[in-house]
Every structure is written in structure tokens, then in C-alpha cells.
N, C-alpha and C. Protein backbone atom coordinates (compact mmCIF):
# COMPACT_ATOMS: atom_id res chain seq x y z
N UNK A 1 0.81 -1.20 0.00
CA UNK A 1 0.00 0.00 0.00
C UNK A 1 0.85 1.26 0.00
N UNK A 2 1.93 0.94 0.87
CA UNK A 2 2.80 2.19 1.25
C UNK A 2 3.37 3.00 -0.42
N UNK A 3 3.87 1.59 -1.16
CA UNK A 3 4.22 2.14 -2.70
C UNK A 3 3.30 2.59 -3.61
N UNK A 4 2.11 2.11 -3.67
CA UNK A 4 1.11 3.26 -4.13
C UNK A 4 0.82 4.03 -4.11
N UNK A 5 0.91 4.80 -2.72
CA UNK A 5 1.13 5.79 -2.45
C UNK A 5 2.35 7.04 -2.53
N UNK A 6 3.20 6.05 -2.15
CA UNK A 6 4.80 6.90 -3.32
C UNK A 6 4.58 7.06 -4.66
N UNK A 7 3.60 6.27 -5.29
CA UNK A 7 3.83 6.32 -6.60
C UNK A 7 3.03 7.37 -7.23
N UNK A 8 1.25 7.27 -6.25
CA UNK A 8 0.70 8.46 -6.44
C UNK A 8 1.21 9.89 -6.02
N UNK A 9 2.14 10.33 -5.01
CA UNK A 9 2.41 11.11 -4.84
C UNK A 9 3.95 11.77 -6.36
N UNK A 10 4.39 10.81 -6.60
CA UNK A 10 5.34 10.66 -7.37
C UNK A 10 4.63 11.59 -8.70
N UNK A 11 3.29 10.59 -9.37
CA UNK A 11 2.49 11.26 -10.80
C UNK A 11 2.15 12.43 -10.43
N UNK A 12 1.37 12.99 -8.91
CA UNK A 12 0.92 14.64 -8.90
C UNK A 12 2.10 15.31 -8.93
N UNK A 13 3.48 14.74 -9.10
CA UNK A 13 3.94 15.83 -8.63
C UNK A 13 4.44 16.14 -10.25
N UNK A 14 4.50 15.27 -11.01
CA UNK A 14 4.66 15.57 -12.47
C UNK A 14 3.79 16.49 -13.37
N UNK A 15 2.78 15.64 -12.80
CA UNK A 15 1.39 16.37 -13.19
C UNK A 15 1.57 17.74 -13.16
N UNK A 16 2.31 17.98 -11.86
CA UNK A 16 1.65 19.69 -11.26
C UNK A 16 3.22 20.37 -12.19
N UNK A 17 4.00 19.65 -12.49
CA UNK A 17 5.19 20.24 -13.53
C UNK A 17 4.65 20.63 -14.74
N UNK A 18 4.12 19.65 -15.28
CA UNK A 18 3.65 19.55 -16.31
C UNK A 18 3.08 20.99 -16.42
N UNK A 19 1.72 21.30 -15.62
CA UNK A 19 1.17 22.32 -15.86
C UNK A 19 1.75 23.57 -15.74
N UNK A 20 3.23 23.53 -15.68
CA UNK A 20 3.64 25.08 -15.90
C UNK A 20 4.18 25.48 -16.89
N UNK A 21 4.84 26.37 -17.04
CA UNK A 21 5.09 27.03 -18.22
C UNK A 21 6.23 25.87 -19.22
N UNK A 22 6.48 25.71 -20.37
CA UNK A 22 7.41 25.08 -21.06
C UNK A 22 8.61 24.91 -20.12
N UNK A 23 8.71 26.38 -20.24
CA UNK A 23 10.43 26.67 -20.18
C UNK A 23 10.82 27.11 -18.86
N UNK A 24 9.80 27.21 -17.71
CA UNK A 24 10.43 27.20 -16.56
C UNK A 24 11.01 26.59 -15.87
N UNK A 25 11.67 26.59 -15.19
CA UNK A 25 12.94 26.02 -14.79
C UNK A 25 12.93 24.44 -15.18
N UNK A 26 13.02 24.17 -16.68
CA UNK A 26 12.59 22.95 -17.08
C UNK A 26 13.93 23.19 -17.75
N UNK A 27 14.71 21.78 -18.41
CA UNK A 27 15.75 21.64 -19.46
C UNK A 27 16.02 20.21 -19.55
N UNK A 28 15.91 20.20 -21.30
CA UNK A 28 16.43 18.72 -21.30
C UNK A 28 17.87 18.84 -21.86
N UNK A 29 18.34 17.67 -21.65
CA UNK A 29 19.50 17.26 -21.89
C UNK A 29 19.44 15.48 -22.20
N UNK A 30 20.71 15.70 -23.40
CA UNK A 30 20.89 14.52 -23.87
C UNK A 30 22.60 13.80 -22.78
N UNK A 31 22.46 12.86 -22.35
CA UNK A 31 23.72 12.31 -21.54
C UNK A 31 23.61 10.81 -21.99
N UNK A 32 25.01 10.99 -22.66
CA UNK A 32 25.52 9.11 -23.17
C UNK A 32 24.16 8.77 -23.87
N UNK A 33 23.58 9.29 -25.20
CA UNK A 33 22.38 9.13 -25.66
C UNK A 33 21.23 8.78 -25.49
N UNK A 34 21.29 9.27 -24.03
CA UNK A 34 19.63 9.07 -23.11
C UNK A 34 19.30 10.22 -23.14
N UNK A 35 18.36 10.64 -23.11
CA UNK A 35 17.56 11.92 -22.77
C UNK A 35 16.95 12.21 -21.65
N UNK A 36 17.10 13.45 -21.03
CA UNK A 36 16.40 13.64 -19.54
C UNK A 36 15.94 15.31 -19.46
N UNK A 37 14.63 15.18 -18.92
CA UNK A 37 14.13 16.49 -18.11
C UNK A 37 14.61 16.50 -17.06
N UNK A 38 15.17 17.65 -16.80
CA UNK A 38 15.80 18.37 -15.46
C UNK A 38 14.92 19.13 -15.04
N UNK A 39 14.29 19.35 -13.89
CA UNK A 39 13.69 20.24 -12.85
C UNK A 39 14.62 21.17 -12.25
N UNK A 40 14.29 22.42 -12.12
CA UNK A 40 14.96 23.10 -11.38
C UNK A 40 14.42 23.55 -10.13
N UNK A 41 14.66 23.93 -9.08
CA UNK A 41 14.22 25.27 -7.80
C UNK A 41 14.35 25.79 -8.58
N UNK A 42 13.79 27.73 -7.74
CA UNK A 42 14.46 29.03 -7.99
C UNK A 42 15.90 29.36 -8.17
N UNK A 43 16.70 28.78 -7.41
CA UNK A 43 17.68 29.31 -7.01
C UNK A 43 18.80 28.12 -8.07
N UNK A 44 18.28 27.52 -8.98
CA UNK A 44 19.15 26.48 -10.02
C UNK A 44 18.99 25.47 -9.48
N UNK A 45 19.26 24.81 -8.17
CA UNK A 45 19.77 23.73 -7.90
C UNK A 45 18.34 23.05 -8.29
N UNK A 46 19.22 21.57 -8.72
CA UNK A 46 18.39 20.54 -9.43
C UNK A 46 17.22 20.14 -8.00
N UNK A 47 16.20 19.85 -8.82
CA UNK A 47 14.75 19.78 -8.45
C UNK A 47 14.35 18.01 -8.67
N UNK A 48 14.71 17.76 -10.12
CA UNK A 48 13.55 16.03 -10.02
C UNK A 48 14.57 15.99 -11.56
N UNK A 49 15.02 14.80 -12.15
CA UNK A 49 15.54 14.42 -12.81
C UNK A 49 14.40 12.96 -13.50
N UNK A 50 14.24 13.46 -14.52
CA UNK A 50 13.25 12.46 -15.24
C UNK A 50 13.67 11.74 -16.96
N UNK A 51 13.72 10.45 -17.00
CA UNK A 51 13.76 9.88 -17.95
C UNK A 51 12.75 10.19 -19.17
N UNK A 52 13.03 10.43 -20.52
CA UNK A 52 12.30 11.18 -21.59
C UNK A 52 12.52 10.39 -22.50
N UNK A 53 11.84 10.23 -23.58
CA UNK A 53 11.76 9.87 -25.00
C UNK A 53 11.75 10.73 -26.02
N UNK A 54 12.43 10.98 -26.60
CA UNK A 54 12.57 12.02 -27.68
C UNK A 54 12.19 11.52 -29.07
N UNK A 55 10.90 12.27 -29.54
CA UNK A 55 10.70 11.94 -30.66
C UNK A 55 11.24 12.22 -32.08
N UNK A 56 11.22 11.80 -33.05
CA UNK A 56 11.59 12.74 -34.29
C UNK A 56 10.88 13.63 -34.35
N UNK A 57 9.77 14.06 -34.11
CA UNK A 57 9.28 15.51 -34.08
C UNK A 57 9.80 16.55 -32.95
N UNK A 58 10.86 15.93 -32.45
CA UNK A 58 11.39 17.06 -31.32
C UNK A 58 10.55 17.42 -29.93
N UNK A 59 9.36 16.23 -30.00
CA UNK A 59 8.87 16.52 -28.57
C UNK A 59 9.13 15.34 -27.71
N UNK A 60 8.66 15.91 -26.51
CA UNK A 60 9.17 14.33 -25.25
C UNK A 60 7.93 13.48 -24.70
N UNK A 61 8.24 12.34 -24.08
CA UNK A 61 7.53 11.90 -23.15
C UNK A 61 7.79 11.13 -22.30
N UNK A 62 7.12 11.08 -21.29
CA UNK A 62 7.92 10.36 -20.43
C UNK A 62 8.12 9.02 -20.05
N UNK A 63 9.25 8.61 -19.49
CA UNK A 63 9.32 7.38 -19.31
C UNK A 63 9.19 6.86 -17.90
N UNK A 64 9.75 6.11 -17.13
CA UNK A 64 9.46 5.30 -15.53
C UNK A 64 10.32 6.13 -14.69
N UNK A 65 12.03 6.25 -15.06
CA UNK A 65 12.68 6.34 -14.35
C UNK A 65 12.81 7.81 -13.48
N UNK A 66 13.00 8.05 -12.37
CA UNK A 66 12.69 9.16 -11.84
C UNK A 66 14.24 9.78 -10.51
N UNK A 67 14.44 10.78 -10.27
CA UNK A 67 15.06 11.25 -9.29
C UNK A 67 14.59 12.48 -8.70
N UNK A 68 14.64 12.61 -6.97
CA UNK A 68 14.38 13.74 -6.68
C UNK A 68 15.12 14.76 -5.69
N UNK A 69 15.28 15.76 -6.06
CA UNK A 69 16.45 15.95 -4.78
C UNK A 69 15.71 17.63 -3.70
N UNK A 70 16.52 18.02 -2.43
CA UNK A 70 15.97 18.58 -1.52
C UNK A 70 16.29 19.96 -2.03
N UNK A 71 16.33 20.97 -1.51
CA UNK A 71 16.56 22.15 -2.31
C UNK A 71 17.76 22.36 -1.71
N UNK A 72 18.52 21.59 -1.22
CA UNK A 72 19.99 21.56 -0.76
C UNK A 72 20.53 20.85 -2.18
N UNK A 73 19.94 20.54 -3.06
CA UNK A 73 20.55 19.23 -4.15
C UNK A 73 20.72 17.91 -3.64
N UNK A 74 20.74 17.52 -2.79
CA UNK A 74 20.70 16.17 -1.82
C UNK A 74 19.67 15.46 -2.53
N UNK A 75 20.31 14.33 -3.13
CA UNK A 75 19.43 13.04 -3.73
C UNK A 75 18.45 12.79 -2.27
N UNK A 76 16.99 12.14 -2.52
CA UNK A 76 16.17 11.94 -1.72
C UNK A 76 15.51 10.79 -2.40
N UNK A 77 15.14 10.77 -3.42
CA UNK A 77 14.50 9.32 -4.00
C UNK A 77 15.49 9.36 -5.18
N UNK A 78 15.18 7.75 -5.80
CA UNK A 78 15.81 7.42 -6.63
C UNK A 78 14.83 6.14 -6.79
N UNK A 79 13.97 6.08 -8.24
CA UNK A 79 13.23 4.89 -8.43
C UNK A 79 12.75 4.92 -9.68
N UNK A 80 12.22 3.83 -9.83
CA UNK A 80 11.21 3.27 -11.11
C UNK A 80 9.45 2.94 -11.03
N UNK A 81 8.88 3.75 -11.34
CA UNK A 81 7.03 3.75 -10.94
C UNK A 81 6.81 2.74 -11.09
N UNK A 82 7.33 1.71 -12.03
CA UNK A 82 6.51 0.42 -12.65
C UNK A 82 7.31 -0.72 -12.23
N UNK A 83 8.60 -0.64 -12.12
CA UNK A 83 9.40 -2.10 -12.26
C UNK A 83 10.90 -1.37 -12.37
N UNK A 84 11.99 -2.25 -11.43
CA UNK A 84 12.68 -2.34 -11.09
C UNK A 84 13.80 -1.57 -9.63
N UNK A 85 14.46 -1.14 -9.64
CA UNK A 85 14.94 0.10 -8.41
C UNK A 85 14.22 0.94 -7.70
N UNK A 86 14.24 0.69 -6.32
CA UNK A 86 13.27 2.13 -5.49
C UNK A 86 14.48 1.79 -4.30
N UNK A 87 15.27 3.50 -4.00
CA UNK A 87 15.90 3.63 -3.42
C UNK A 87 15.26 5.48 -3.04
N UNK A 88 15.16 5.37 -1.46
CA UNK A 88 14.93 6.66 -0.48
C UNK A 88 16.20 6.96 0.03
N UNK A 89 16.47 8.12 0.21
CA UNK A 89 17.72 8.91 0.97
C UNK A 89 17.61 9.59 2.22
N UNK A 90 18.24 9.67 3.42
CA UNK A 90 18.27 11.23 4.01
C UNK A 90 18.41 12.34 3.81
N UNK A 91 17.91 13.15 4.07
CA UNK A 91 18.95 14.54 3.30
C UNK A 91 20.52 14.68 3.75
N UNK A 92 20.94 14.02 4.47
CA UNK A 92 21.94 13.92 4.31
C UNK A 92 23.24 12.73 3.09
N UNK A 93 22.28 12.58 2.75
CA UNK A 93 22.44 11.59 2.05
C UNK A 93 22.78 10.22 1.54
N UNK A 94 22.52 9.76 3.08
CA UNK A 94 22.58 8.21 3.33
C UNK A 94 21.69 7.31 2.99
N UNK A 95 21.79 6.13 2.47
CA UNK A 95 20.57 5.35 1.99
C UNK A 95 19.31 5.10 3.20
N UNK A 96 18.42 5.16 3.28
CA UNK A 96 17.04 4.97 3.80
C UNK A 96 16.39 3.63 3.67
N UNK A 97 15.87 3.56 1.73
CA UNK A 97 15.00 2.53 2.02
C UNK A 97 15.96 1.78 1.24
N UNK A 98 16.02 0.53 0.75
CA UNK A 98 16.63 0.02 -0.73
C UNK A 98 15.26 -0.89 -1.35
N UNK A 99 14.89 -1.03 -2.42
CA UNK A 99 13.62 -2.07 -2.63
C UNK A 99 14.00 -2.25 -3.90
N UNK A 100 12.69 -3.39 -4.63
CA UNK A 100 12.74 -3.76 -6.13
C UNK A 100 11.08 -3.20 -5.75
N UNK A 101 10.49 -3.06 -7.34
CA UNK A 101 9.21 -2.96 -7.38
C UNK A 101 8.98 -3.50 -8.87
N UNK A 102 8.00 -3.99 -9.07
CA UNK A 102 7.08 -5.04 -9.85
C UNK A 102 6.07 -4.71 -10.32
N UNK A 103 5.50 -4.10 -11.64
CA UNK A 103 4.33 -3.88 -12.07
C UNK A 103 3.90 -2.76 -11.07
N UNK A 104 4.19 -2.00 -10.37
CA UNK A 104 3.94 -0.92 -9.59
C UNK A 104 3.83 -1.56 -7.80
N UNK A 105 4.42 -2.47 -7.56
CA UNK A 105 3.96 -3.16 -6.38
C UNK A 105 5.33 -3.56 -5.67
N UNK A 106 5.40 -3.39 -4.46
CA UNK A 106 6.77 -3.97 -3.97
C UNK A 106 6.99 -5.10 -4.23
N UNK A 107 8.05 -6.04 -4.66
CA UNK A 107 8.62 -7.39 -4.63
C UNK A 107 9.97 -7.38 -4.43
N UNK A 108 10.45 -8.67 -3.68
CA UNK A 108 11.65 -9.22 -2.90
C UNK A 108 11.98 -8.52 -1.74
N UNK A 109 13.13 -8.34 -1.43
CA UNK A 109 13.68 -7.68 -0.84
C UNK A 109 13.80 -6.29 -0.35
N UNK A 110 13.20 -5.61 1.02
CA UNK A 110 13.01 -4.13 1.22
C UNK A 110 13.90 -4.46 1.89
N UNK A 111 15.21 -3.11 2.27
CA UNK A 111 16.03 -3.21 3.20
C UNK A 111 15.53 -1.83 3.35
N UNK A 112 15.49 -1.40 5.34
CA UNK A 112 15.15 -0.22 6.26
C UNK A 112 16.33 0.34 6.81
N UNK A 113 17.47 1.42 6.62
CA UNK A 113 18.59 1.92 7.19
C UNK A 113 18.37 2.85 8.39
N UNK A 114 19.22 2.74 8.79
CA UNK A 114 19.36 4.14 9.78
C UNK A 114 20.31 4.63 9.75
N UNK A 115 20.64 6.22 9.65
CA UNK A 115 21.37 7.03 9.16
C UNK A 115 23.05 6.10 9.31
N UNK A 116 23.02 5.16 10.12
CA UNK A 116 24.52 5.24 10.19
C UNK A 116 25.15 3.52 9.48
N UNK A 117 24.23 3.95 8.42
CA UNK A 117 24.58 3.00 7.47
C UNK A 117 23.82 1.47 7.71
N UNK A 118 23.25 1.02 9.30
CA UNK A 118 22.77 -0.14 9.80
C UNK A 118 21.28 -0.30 9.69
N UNK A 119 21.33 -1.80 9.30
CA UNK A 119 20.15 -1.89 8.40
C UNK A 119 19.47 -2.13 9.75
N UNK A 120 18.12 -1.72 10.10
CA UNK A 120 17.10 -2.16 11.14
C UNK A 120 16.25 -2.93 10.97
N UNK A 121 15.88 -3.36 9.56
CA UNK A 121 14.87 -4.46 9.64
C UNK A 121 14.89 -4.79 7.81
N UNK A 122 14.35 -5.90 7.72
CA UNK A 122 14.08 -6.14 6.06
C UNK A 122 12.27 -6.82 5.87
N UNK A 123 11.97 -6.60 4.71
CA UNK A 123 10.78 -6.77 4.55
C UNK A 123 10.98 -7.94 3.07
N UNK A 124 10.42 -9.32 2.94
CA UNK A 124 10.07 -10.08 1.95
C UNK A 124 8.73 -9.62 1.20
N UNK A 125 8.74 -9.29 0.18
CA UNK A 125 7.27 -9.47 -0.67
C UNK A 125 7.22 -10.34 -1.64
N UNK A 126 6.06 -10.32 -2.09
CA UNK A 126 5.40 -11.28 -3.56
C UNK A 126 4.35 -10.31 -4.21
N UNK A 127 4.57 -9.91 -5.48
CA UNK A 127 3.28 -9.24 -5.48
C UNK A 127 2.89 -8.21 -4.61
N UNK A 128 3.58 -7.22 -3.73
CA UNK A 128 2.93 -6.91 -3.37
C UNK A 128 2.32 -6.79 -2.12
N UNK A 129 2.70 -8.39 -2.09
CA UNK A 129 2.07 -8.42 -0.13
C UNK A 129 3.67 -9.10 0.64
N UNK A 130 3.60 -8.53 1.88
CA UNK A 130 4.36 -8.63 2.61
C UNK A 130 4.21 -10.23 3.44
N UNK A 131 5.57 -10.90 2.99
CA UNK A 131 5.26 -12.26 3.42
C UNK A 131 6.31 -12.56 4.74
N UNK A 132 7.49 -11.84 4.68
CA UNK A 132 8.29 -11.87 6.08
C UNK A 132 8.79 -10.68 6.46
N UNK A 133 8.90 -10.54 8.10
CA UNK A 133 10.00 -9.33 8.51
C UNK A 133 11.00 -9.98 9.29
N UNK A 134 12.26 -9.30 8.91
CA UNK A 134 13.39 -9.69 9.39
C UNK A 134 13.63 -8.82 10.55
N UNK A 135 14.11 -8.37 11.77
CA UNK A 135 14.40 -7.46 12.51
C UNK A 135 15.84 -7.60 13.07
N UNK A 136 16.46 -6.61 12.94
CA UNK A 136 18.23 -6.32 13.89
C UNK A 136 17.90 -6.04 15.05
């Protein structure tokens, strides 16, 4: 449930990009022949880093992969809406959560950090549902 909810919060927040102007603090860039929308703050520092498709007509769309960072620039998420990588940060920038996700649903392995690198607990899924917890 918890990732549905990351995930819905994840689309409004595109959504609510979407609806602004083209060119505000928006820029794509091509890196090692991938394409990406860059988000900005006010103040430059990177905002949300998003995977794009570039058409031959010169417009985009989007794809799964996603990044988001604090208005310090501090990575904070790092994931895939549909399938594969979901990784959370501190703002300081230590790993948080580590997961896989599946058709939009947690599967395998969740690992839970605490800032000082030690994992506190792990979570098994299938689909989706939570089948073991591990605890430190």
C-alpha cells in the first residue's frame, strides 16, 4: 500500500510540472544518448531528474525512471514507478529505504537503514504483499 502511495504522490507531482510554463525552470538534456528532463528550484539547484523519449518531431515523453532531490541538491528518491529500483535517501544523504518494485507493487527484498549505514529491519514481498519481517 505504502508504494502506491509513493507512486501516487510521485504522478501529482509531475502532473503539477507539467502544468507550468514550457520553459520554466525545465531543461532537457541529452547524456551518453539518453535523454532527460531536469527540474529546477528558484535558485538552479536541481529539483527532479526524469527519464524522456525524444521523438523525431522534437517533442518528449515520459518514461518510468525518476530522481528527486531537496533544495539543498541532496538526492532523496531514486526509483522506477513500474518495475525495477526504489531507493529513499536522508537529506543527508545516506541510503534509507533500498527495494525492487514489480508492475507498480513492492517485490523481494526491502532493506530499512538508519542514518549510520545499519540496516534495522528487512521486509520479503510477492506481489505486493508482505510475506516476512526480518528485525536487527
Amino acid at each position: 500500500m505504502k508504494i502506491k502511495l509513493i507512486l501516487s504522490t510521485i504522478i501529482c507531482f509531475f502532473i503539477t510540472f507539467s502544468a507550468q510554463a514550457q520553459d520554466e525552470n525545465v531543461k532537457y538534456q541529452e547524456i551518453n544518448g539518453k535523454h532527460y528532463k531536469f527540474y529546477y528550484y528558484e535558485n538552479d539547484v536541481i529539483k527532479a531528474k526524469e527519464s524522456v523519449l525524444k521523438a523525431e518531431d522534437g517533442t518528449y515523453s515520459s518514461l518510468d525512471f525518476y530522481e528527486f532531490y531537496n533544495k539543498d541538491g541532496n538526492l532523496v528518491f531514486k526509483g522506477n514507478k513500474i518495475r525495477g529500483r526504489h531507493i529513499e535517501y536522508y537529506p543527508s544523504g545516506e541510503k534509507k529505504i533500498h527495494g525492487s518494485v514489480m508492475n507498480g507493487e513492492k517485490q523481494g527484498r526491502w532493506s530499512y537503514y538508519l542514518k549510520n549505514k545499519t540496516i534495522i529491519k528487512v521486509e520479503v514481498y510477492q506481489a505486493g504483499e508482505l510475506v516476512e519481517t526480518i528485525k536487527n
